[in-house]
N, C-alpha and C. Protein backbone atom coordinates (compact mmCIF):
# COMPACT_ATOMS: atom_id res chain seq x y z
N UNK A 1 95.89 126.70 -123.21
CA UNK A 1 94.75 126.52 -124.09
C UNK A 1 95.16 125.90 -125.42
N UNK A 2 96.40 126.42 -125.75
CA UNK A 2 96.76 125.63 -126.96
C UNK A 2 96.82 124.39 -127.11
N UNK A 3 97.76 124.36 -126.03
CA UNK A 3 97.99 122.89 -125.98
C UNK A 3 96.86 121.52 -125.67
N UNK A 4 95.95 122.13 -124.82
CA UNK A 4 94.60 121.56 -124.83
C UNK A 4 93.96 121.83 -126.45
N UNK A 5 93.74 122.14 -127.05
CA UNK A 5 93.15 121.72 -128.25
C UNK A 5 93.57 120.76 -129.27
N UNK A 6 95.32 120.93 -129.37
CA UNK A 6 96.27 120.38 -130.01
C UNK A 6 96.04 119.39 -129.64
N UNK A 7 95.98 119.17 -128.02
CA UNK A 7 95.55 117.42 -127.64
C UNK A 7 94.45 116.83 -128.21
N UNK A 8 93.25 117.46 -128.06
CA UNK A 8 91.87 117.13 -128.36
C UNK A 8 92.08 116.42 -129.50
N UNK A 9 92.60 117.51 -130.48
CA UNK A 9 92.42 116.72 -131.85
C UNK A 9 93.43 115.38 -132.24
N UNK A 10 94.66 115.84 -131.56
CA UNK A 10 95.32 114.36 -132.16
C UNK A 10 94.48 113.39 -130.89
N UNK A 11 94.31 113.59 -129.53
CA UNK A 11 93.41 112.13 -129.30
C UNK A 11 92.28 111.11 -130.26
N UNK A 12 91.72 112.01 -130.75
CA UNK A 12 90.64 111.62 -131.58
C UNK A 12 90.91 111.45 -132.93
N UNK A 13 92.38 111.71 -133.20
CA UNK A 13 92.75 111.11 -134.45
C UNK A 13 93.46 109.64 -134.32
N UNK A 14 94.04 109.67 -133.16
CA UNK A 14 94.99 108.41 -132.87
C UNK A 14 94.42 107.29 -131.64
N UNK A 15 93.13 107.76 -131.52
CA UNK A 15 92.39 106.62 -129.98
C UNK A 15 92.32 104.99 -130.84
N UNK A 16 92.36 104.87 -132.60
CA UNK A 16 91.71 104.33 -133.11
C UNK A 16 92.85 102.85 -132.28
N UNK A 17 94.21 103.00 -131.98
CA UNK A 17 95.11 101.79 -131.47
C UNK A 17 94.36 100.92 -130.46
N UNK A 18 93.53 102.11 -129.47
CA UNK A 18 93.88 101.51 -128.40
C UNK A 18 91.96 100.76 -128.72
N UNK A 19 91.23 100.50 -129.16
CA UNK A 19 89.85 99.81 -128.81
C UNK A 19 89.50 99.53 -128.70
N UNK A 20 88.94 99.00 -128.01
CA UNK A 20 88.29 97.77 -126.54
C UNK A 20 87.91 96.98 -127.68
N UNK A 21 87.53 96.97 -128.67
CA UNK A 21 86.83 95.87 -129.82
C UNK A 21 87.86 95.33 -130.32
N UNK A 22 88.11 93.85 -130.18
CA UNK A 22 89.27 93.21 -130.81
C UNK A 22 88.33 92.31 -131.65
N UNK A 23 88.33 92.97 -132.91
CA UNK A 23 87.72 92.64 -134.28
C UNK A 23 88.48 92.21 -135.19
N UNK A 24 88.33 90.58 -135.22
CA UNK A 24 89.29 90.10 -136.58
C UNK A 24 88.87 89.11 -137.27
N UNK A 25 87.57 89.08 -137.16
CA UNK A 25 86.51 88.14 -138.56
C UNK A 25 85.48 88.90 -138.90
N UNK A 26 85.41 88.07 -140.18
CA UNK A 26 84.35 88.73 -140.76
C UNK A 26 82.93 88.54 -140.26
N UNK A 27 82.63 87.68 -139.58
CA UNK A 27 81.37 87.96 -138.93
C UNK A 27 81.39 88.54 -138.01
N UNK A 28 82.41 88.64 -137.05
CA UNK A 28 82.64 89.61 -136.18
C UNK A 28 82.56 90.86 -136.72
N UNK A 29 82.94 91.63 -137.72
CA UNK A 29 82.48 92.68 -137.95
C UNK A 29 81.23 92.99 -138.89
N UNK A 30 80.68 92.24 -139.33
CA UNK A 30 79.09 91.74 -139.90
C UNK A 30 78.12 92.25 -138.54
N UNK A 31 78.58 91.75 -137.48
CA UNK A 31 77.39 91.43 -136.66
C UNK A 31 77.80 93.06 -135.72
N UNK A 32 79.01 93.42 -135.94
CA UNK A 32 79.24 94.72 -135.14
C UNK A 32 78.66 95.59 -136.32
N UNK A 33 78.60 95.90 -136.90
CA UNK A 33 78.07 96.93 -138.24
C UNK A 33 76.76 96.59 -137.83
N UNK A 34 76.10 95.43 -137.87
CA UNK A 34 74.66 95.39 -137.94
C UNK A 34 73.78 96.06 -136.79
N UNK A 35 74.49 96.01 -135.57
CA UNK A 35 74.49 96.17 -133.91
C UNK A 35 74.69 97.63 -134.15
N UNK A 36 75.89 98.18 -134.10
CA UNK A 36 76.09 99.46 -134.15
C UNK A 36 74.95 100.47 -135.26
N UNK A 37 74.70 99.69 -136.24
CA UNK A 37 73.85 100.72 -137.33
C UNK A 37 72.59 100.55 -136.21
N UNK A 38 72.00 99.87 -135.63
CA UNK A 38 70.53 99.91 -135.41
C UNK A 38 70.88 100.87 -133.94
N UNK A 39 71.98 100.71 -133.69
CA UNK A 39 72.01 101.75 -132.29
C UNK A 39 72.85 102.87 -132.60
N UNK A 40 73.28 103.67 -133.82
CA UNK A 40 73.95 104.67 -134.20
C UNK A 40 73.60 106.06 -133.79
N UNK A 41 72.29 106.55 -133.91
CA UNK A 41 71.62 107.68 -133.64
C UNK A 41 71.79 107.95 -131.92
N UNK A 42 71.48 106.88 -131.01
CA UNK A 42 71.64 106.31 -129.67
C UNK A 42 72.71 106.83 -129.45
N UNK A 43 74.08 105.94 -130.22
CA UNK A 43 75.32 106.06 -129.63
C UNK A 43 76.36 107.97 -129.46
N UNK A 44 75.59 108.01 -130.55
CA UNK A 44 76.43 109.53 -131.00
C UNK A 44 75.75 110.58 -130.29
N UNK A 45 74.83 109.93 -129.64
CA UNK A 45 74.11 110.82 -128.29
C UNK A 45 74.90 110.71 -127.35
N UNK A 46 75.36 109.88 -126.44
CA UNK A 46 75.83 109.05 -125.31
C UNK A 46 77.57 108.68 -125.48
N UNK A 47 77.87 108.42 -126.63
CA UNK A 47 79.29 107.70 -126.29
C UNK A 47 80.33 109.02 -126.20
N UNK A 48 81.45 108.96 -125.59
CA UNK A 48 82.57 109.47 -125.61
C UNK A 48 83.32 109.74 -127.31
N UNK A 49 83.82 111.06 -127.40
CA UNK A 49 84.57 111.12 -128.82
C UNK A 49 85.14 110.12 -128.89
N UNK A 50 86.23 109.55 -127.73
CA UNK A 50 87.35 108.66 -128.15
C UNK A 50 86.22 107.27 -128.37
N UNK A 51 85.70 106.76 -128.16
CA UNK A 51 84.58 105.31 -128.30
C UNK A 51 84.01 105.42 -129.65
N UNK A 52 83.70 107.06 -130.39
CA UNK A 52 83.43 106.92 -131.83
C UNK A 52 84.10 106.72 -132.71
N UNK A 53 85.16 107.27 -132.43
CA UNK A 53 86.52 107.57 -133.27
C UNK A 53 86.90 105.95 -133.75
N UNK A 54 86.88 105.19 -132.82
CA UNK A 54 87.47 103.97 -132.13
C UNK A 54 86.55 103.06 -133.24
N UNK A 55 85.30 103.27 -132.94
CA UNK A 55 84.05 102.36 -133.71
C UNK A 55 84.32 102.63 -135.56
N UNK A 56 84.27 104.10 -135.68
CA UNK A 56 84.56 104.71 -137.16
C UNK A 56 85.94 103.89 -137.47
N UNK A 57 87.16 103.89 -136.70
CA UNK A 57 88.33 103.32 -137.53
C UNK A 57 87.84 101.38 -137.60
N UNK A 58 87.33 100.97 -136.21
CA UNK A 58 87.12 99.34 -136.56
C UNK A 58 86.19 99.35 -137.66
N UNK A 59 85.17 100.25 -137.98
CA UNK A 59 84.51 99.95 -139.28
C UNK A 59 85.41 100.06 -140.90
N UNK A 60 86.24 101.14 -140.39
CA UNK A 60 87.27 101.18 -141.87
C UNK A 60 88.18 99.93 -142.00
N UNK A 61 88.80 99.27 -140.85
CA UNK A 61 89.46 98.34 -140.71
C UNK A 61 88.64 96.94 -141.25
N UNK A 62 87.47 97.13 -141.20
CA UNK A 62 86.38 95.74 -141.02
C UNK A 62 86.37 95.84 -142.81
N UNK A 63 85.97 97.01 -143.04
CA UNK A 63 85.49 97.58 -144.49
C UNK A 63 86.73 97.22 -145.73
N UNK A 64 87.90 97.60 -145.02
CA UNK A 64 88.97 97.96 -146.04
C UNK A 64 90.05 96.45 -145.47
N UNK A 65 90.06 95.55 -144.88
CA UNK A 65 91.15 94.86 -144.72
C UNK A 65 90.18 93.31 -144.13
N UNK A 66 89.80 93.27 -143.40
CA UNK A 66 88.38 92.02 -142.94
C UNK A 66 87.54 91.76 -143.55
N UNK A 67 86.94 92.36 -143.87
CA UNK A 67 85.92 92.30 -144.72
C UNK A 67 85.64 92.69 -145.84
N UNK A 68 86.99 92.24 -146.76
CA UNK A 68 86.97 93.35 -148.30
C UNK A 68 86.68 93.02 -149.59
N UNK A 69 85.73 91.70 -149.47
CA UNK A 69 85.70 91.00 -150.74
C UNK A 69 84.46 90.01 -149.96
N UNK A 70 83.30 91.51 -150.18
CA UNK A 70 82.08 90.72 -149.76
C UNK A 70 81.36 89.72 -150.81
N UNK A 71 81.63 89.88 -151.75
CA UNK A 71 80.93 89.06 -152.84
C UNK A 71 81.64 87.57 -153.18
N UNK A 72 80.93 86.88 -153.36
CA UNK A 72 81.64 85.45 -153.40
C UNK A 72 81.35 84.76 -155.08
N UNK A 73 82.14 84.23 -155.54
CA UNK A 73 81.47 83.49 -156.99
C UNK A 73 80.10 82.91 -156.97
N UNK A 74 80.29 82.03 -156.00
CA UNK A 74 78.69 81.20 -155.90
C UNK A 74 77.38 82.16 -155.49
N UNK A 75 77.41 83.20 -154.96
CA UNK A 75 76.30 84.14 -154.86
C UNK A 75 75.40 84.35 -156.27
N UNK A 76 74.29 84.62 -155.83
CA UNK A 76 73.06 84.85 -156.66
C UNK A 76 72.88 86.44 -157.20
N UNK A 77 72.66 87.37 -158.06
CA UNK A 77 73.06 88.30 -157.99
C UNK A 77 72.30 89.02 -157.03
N UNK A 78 71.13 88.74 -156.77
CA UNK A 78 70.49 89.14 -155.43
C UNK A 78 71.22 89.17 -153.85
N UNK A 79 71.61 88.43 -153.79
CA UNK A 79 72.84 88.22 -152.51
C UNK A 79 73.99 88.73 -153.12
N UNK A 80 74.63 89.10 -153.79
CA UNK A 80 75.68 89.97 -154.14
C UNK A 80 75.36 91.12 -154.42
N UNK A 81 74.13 92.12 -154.35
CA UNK A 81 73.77 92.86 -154.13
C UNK A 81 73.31 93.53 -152.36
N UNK A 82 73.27 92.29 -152.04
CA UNK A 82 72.66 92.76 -150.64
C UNK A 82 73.99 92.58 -150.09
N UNK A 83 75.20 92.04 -150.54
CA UNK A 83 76.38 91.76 -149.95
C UNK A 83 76.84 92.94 -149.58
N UNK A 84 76.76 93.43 -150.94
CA UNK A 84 77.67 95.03 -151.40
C UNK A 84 76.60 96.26 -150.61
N UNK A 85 75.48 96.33 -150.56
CA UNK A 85 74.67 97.32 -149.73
C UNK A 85 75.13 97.21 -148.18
N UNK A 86 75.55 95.74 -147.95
CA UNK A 86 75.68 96.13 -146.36
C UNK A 86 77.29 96.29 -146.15
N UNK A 87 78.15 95.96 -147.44
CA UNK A 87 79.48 96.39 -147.04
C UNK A 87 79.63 97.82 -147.16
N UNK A 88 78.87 98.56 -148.04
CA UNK A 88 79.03 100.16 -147.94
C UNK A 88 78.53 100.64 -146.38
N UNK A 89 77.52 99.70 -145.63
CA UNK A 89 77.35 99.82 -144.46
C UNK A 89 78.50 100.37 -143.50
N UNK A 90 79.93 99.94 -143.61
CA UNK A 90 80.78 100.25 -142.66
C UNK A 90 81.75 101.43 -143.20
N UNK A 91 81.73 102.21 -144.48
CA UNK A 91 81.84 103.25 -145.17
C UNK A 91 80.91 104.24 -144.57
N UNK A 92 79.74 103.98 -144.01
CA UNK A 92 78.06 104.88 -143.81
C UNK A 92 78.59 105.43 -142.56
N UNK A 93 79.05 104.22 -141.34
CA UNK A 93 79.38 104.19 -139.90
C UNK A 93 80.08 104.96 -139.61
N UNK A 94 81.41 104.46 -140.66
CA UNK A 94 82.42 105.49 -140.21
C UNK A 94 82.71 106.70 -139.92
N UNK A 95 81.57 107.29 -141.79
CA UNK A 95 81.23 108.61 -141.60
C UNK A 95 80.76 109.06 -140.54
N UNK A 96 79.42 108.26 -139.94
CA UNK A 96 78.44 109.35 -139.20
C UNK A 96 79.13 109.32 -137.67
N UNK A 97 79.96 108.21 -137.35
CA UNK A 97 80.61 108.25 -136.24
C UNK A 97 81.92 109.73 -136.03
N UNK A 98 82.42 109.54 -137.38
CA UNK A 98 83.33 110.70 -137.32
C UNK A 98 83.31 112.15 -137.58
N UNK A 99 82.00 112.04 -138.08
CA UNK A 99 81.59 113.65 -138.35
C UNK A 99 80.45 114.14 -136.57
N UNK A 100 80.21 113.10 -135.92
CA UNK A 100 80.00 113.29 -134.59
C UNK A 100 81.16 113.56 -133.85
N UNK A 101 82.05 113.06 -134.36
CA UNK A 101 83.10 113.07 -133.38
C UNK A 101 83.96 114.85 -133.43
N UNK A 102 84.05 115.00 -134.92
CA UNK A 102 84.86 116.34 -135.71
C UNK A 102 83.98 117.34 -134.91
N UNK A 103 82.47 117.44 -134.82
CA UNK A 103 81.37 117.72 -134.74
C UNK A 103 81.83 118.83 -133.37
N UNK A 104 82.16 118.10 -132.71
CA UNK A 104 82.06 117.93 -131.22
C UNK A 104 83.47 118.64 -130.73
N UNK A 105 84.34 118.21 -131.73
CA UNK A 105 85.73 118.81 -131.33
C UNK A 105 85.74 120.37 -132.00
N UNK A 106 85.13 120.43 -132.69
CA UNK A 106 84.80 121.76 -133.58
C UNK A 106 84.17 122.88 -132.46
N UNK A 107 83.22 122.39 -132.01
CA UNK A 107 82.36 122.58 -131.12
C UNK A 107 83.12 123.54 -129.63
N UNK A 108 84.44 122.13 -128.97
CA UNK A 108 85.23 122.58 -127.93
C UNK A 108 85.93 123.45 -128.61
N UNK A 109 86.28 123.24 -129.51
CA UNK A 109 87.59 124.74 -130.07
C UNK A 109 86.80 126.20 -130.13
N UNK A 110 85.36 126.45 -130.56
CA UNK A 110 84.86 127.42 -131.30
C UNK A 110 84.51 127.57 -129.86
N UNK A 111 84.08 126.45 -128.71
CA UNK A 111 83.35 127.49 -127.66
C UNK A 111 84.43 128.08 -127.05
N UNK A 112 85.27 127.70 -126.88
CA UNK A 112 86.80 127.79 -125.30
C UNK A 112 87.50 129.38 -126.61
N UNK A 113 86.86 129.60 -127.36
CA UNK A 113 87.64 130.63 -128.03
C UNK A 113 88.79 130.48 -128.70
N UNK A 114 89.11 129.47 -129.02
CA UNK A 114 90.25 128.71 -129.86
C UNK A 114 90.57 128.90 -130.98
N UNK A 115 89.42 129.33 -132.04
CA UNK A 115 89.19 128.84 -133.21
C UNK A 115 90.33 129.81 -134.01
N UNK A 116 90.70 131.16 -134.07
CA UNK A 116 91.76 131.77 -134.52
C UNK A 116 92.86 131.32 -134.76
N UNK A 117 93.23 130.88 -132.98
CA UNK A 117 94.75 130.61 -132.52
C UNK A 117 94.73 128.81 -133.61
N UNK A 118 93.75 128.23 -133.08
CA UNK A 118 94.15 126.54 -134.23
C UNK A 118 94.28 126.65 -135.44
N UNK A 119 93.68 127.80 -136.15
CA UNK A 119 93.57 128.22 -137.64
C UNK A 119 95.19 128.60 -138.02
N UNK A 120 95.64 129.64 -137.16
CA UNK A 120 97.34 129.63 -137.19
C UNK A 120 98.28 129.07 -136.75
N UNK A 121 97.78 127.79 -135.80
CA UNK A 121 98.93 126.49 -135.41
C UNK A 121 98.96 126.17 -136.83
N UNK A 122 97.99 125.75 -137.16
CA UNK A 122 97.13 124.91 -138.29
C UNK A 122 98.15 125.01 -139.46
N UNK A 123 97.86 126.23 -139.99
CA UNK A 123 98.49 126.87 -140.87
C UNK A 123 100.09 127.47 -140.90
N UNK A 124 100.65 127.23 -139.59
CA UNK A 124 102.04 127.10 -139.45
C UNK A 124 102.67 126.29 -139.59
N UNK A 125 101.55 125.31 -139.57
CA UNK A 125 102.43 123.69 -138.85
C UNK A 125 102.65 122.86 -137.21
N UNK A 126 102.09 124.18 -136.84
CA UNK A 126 102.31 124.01 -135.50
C UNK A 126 101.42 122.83 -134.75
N UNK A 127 100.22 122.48 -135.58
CA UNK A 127 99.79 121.10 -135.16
C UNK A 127 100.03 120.04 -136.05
N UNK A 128 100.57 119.33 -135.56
CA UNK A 128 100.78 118.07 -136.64
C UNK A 128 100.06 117.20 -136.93
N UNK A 129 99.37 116.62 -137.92
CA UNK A 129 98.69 115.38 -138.06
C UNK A 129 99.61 114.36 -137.46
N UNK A 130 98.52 113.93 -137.18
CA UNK A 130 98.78 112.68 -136.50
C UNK A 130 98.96 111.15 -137.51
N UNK A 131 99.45 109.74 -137.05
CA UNK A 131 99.41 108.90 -138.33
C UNK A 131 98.08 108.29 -137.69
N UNK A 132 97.45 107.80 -138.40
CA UNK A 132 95.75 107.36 -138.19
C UNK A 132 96.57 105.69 -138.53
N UNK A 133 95.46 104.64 -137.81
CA UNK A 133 96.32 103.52 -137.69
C UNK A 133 95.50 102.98 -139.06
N UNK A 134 94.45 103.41 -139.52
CA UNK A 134 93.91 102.85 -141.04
C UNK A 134 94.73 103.21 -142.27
N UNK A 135 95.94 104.43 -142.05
CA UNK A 135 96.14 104.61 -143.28
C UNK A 135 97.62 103.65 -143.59
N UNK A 136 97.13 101.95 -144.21
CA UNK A 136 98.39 101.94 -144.59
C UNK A 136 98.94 101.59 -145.31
């Protein structure tokens, strides 16, 4: 049982490597933020933890390294306003993707009777964070 939880959580800390979305322009992640926000409520019904996890890190990746300098000189301040509203967009995603995801893993630990024993891995050390591939 331990060891099944210990997994749970580092999967869903570290799925972010492997994600079917090979996102590396900025309209590519423009048009995935725009797609994903109108189907968000949908997805966090239906998708797999590891597929949110996955979506939440390509939005931090899109947010913090692709797409990080939404505003341009020649913009109007009206369009550099709407620039910056939809770049906090993939800040919004990330969240609601990953607090579905925590959500859910919270969820398997507290039902399977876990929640003690992870509190004192936890607090021993005995689970390790994992390295998240956004932090770098």
């Amino acid at each position: 049982m331990k060891a099944m939880a210990a997994a749970l959580l580092v999967a869903i800390a570290v799925c972010a490597a492997c994600s079917a979305q090979a996102i590396k322009r900025i309209d590519q992640c423009r048009a995935y933020r725009e797609a994903w926000h109108s189907s968000a409520d949908q997805d966090t019904q239906h998708l797999p933890v590891k597929e949110l996890v996955q979506r939440a890190e390509q939005m931090i990746v899109c947010g913090k390294e692709i797409d990080a300098k939404p505003v341009e000189a020649t913009m109007t301040p009206s369009e550099a306003v709407t620039a910056v509203i939809g770049h906090v967009g993939y800040a919004a995603l990330a969240a609601f993707y990953y607090k579905e995801a925590f959500n859910r893993a919270a969820w398997f630990i507290d039902n399977k009777k876990l929640t003690a024993e992870f509190i004192a891995n936890e607090k021993t050390g005995k689970i390790a964070r994992p390295k998240s591939s956004s932090s770098k």
